[in-house]
N, C-alpha and C. Protein backbone atom coordinates (compact mmCIF):
# COMPACT_ATOMS: atom_id res chain seq x y z
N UNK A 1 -7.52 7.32 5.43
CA UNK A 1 -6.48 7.09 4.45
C UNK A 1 -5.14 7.46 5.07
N UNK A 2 -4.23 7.12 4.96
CA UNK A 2 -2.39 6.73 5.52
C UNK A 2 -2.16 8.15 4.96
N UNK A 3 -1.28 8.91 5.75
CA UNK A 3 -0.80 10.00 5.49
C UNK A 3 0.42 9.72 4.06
N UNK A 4 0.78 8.04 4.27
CA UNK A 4 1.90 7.79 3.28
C UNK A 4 0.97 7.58 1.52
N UNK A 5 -0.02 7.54 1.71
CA UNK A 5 -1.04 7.54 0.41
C UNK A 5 -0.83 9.22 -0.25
N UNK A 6 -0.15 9.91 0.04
CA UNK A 6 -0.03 11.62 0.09
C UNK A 6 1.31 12.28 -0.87
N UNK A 7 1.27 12.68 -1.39
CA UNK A 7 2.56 13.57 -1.54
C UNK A 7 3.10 14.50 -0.59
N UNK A 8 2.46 15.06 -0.38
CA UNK A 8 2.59 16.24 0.99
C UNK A 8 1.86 15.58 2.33
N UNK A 9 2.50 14.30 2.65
CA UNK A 9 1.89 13.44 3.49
C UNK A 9 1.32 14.82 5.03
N UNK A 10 2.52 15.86 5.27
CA UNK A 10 1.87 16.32 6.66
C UNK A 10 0.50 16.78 6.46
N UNK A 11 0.42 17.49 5.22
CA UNK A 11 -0.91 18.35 5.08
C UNK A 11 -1.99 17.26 4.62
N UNK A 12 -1.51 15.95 4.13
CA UNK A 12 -2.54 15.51 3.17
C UNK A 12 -2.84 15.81 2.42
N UNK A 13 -2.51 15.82 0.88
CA UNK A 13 -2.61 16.83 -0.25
C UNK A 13 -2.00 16.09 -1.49
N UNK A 14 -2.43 16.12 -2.50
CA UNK A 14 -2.07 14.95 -3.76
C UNK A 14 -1.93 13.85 -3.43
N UNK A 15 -2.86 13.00 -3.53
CA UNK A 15 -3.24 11.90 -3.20
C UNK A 15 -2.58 11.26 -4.44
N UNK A 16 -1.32 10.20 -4.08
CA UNK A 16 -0.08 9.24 -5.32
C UNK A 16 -0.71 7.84 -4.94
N UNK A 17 -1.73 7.72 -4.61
CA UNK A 17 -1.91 6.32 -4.01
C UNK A 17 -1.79 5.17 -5.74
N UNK A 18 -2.28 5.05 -6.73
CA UNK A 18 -2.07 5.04 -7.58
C UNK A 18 -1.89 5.69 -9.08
N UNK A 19 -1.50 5.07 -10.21
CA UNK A 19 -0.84 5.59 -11.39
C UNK A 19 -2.22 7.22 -11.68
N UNK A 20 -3.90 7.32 -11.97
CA UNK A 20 -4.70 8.18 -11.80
C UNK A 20 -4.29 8.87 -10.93
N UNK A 21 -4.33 8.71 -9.95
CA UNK A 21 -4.17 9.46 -8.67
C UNK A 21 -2.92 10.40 -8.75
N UNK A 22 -1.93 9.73 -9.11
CA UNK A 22 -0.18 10.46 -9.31
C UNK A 22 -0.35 11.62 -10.23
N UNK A 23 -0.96 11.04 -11.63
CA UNK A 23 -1.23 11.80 -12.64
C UNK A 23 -1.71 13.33 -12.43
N UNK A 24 -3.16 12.96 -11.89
CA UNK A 24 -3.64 14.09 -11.27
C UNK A 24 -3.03 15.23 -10.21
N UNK A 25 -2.34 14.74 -9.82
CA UNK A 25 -1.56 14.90 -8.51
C UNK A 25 -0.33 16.40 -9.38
N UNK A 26 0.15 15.46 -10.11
CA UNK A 26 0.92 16.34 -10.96
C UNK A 26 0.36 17.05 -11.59
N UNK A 27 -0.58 17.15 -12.47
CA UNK A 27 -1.72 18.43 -12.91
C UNK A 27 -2.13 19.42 -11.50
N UNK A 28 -2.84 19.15 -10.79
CA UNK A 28 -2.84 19.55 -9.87
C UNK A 28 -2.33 20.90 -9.37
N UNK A 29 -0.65 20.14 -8.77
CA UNK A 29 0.26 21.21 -8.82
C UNK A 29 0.62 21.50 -9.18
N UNK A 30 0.68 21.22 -10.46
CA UNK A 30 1.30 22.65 -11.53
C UNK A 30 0.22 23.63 -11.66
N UNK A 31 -1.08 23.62 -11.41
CA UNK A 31 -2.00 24.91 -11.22
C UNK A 31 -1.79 25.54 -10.38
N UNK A 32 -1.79 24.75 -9.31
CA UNK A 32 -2.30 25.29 -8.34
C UNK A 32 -1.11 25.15 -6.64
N UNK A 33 0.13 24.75 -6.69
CA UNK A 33 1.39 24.48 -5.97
C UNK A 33 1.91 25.49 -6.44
N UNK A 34 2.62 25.77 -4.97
CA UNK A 34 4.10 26.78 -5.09
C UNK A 34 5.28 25.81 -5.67
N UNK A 35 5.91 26.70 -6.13
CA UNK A 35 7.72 25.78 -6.83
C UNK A 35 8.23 24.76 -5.90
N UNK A 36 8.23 24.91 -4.60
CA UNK A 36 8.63 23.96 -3.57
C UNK A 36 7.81 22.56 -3.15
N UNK A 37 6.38 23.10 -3.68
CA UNK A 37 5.44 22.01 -3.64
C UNK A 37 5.33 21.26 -4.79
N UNK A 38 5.87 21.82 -5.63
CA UNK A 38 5.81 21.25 -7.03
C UNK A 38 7.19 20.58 -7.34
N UNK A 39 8.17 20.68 -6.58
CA UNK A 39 9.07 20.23 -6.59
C UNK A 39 8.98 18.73 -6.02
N UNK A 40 8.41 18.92 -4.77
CA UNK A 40 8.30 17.69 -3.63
C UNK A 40 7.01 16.68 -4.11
N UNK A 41 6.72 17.31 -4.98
CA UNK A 41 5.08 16.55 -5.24
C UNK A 41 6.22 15.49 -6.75
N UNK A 42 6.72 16.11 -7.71
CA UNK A 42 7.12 15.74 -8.29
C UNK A 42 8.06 14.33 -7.91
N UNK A 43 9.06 14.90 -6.88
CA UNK A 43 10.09 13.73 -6.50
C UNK A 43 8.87 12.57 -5.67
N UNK A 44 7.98 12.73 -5.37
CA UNK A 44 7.35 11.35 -4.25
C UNK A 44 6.78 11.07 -5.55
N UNK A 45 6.23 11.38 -6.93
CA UNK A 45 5.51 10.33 -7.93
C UNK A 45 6.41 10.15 -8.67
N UNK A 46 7.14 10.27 -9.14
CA UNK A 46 8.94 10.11 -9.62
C UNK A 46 9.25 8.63 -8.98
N UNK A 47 9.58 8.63 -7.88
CA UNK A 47 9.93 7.81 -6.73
C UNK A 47 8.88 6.84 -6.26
N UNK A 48 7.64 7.11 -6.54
CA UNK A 48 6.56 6.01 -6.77
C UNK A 48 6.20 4.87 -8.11
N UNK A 49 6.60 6.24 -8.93
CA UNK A 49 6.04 5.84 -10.30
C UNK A 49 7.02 5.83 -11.27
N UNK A 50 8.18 5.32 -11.30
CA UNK A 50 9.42 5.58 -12.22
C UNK A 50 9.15 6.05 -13.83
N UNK A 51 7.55 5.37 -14.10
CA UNK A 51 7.51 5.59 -15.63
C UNK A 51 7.26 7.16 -15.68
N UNK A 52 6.53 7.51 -14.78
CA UNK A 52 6.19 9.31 -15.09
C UNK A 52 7.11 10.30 -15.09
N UNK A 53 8.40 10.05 -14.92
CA UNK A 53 9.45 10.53 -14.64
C UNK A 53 10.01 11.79 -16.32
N UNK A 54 9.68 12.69 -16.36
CA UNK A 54 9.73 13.91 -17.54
C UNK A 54 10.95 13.44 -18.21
N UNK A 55 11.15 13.14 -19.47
CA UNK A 55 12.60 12.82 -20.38
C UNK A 55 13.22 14.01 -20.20
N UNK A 56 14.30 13.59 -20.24
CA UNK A 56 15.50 15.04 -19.86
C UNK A 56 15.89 16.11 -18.66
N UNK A 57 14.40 15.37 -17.35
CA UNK A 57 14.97 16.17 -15.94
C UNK A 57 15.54 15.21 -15.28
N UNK A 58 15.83 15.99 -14.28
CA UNK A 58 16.46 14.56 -13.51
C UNK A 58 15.27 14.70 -12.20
């Protein structure tokens, strides 16, 4: 699988390949991600997925 199928493409880690996948991705790290990972995980399914995008963050 493409490191670009990844959120954290170096490590390989939240797999955004599609809309399930993103979802999860974001559950995920909010358990279990540091603030910085949860930050970066957020902006690549944001930026994949425009609809998942939280009302009122940017």
């Amino acid at each position: 699988m493409s490191s670009k199928q990844f959120a954290l493409p170096k490590q390989k880690k939240y797999r955004i390949d599609d809309l399930p996948h993103a979802r999860n991705a974001l559950a995920r790290v909010s358990q279990h991600g540091s603030p910085a990972q949860k930050k970066a995980v957020r902006k690549a399914v944001t930026k994949k997925f425009p609809s998942l995008k939280r009302k009122g963050k940017s």
